[in-house]
C-alpha atoms as a PDB file:
ATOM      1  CA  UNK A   1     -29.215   1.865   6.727  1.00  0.00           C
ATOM      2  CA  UNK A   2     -26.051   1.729   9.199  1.00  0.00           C
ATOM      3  CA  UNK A   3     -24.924  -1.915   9.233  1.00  0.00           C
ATOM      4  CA  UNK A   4     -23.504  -2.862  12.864  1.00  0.00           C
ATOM      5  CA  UNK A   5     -20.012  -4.926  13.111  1.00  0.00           C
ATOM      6  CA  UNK A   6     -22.022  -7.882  15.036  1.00  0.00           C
ATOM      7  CA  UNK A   7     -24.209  -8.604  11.875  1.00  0.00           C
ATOM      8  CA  UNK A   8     -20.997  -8.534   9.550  1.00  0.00           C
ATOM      9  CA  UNK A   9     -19.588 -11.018  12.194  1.00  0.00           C
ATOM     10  CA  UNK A  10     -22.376 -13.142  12.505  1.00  0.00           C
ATOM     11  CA  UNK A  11     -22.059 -13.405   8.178  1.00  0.00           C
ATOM     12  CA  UNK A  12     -18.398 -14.220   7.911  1.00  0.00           C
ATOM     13  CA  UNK A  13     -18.769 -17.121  10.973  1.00  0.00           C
ATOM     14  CA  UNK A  14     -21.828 -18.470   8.833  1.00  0.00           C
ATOM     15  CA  UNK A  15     -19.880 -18.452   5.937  1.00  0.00           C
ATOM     16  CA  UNK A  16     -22.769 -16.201   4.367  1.00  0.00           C
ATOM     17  CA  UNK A  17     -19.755 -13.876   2.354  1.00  0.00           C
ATOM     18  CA  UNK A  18     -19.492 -13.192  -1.161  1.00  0.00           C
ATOM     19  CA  UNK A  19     -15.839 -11.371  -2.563  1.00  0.00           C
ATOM     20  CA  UNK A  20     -16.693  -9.702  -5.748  1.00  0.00           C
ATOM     21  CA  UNK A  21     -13.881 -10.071  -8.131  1.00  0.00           C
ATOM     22  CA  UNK A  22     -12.153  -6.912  -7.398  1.00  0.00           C
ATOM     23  CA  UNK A  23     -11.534  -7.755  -4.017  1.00  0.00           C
ATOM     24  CA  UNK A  24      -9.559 -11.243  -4.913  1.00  0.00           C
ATOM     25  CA  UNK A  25      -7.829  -9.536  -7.389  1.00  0.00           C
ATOM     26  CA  UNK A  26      -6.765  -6.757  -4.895  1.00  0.00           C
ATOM     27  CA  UNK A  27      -5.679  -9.557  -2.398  1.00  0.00           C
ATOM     28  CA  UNK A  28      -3.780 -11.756  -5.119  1.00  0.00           C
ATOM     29  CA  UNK A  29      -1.338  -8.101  -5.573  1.00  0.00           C
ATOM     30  CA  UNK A  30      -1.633  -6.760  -2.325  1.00  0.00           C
ATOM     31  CA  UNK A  31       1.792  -5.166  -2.542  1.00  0.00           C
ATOM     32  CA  UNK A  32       2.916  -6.180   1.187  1.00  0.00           C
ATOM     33  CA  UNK A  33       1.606  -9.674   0.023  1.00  0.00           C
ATOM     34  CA  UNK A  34      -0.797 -11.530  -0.427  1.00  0.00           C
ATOM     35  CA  UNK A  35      -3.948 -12.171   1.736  1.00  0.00           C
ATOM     36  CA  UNK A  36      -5.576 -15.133   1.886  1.00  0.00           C
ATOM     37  CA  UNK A  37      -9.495 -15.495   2.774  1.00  0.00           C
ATOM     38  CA  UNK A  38      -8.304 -16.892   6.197  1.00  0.00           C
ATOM     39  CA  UNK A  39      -6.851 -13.681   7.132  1.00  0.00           C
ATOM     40  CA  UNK A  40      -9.698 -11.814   6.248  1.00  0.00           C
ATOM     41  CA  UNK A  41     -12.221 -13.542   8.043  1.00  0.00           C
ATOM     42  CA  UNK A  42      -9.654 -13.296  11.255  1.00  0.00           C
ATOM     43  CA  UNK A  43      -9.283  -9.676  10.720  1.00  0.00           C
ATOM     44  CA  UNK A  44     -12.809  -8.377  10.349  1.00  0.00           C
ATOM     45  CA  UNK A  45     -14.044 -10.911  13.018  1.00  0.00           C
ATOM     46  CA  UNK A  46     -11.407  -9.404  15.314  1.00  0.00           C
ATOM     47  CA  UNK A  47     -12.434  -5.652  13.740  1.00  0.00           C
ATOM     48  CA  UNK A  48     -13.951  -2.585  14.659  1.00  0.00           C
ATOM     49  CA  UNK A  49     -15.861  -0.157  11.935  1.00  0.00           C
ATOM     50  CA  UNK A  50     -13.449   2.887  11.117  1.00  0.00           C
ATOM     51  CA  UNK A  51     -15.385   4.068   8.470  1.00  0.00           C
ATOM     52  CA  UNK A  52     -19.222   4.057   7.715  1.00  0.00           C
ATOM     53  CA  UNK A  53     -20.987   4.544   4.121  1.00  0.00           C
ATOM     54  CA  UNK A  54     -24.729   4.149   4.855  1.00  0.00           C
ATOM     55  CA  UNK A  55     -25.784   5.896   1.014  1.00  0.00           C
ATOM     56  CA  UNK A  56     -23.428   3.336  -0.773  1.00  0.00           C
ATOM     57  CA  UNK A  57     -25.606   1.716  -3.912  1.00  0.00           C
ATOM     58  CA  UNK A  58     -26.082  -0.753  -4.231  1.00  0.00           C
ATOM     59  CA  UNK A  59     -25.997  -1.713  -0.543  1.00  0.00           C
ATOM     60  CA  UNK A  60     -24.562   0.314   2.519  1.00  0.00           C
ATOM     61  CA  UNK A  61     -21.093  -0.468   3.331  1.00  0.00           C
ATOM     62  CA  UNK A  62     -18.499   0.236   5.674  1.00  0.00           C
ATOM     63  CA  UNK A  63     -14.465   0.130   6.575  1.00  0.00           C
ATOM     64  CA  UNK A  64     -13.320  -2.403   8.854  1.00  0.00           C
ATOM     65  CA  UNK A  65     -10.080  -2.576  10.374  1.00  0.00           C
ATOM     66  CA  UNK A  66      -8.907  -5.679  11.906  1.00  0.00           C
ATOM     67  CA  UNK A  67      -5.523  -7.829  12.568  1.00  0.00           C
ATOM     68  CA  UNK A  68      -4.962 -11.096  11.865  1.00  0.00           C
ATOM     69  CA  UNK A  69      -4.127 -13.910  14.281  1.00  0.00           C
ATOM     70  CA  UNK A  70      -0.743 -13.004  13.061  1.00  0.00           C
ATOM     71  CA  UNK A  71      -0.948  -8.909  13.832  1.00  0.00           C
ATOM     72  CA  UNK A  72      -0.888  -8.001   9.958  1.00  0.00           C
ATOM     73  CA  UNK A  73      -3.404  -5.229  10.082  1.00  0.00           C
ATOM     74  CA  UNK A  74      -5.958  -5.264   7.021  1.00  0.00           C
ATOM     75  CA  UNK A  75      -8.891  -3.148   5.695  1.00  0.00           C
ATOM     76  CA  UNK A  76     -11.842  -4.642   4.567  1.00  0.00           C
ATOM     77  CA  UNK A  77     -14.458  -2.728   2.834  1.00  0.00           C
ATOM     78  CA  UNK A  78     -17.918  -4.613   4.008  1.00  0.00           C
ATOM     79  CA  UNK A  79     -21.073  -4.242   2.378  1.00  0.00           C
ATOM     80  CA  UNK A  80     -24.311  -6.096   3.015  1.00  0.00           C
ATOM     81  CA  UNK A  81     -27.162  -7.249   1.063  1.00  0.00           C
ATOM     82  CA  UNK A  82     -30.134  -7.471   4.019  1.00  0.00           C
ATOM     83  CA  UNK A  83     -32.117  -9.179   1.905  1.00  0.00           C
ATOM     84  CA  UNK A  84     -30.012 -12.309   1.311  1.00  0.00           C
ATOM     85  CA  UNK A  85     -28.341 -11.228   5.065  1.00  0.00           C
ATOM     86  CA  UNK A  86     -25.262 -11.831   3.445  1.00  0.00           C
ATOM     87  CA  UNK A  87     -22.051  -9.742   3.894  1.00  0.00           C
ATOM     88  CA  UNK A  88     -19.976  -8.500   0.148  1.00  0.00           C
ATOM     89  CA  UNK A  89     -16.024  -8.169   0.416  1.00  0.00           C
ATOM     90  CA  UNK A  90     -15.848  -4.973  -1.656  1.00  0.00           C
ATOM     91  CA  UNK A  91     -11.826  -4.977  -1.293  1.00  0.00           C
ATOM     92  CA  UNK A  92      -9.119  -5.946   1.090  1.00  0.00           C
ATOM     93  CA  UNK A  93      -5.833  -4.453   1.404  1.00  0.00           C
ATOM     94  CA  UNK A  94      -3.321  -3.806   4.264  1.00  0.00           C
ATOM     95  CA  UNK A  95      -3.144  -0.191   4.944  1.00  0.00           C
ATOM     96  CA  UNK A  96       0.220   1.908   4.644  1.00  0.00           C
ATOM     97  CA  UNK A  97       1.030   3.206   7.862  1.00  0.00           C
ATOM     98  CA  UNK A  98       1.731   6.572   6.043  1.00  0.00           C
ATOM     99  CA  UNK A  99      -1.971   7.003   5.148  1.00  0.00           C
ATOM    100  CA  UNK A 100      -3.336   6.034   8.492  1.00  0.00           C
ATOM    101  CA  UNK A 101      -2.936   6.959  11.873  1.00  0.00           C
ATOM    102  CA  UNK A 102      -2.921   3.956  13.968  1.00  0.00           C
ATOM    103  CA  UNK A 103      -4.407   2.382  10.871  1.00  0.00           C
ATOM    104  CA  UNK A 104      -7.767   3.653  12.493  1.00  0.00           C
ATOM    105  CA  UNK A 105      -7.867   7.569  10.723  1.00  0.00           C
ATOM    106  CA  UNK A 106      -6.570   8.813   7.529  1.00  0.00           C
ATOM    107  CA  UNK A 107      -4.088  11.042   7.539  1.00  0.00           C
ATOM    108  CA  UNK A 108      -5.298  14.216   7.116  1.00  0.00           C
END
């Protein structure tokens, strides 16, 4: 299953998200500092996918790269649970711009 960025939208304006623990514990030491849930839900709202994993267990997930309100660019790994339509914050951190071309493409 390929999730589209309009029904990972619709979740985070619905306040249907879940964070699993390693994803607040990512943002609490992000090491350019730390990211609050505001920031997230401006970034992936604002987001395109970069990255799609459609065999990820236990529910397809994908890479989302967004700014915030404030232009701090952040990566979001997504997944969602269809059958509690409810989108999963895997982990958040803000790329390094050495590892990411236009924060859209790994560096190869």
């Amino acid at each position: 299953m390929i999730i589209n960025i309009q029904t990972i939208i619709k979740n985070f304006k619905n306040d249907n998200v879940l964070y699993t623990h390693h994803a607040k514990t990512e943002m609490e030491i992000e090491e350019f500092g730390q990211i609050n849930d505001e920031e997230v839900f401006e970034a992936v709202t604002n987001g395109e996918i970069i990255e799609n994993y459609p065999d990820d267990k236990p529910y397809p997930s994908l890479l989302v790269f967004g700014l915030t309100n404030k232009g701090r660019p952040l990566h979001a790994v997504v997944a969602y649970n269809a059958d509690e339509d409810a989108a999963i914050v895997i982990t958040v951190y803000q790329p390094k711009p050495e590892k990411w071309i236009e924060y859209r493409r790994r560096v190869k």
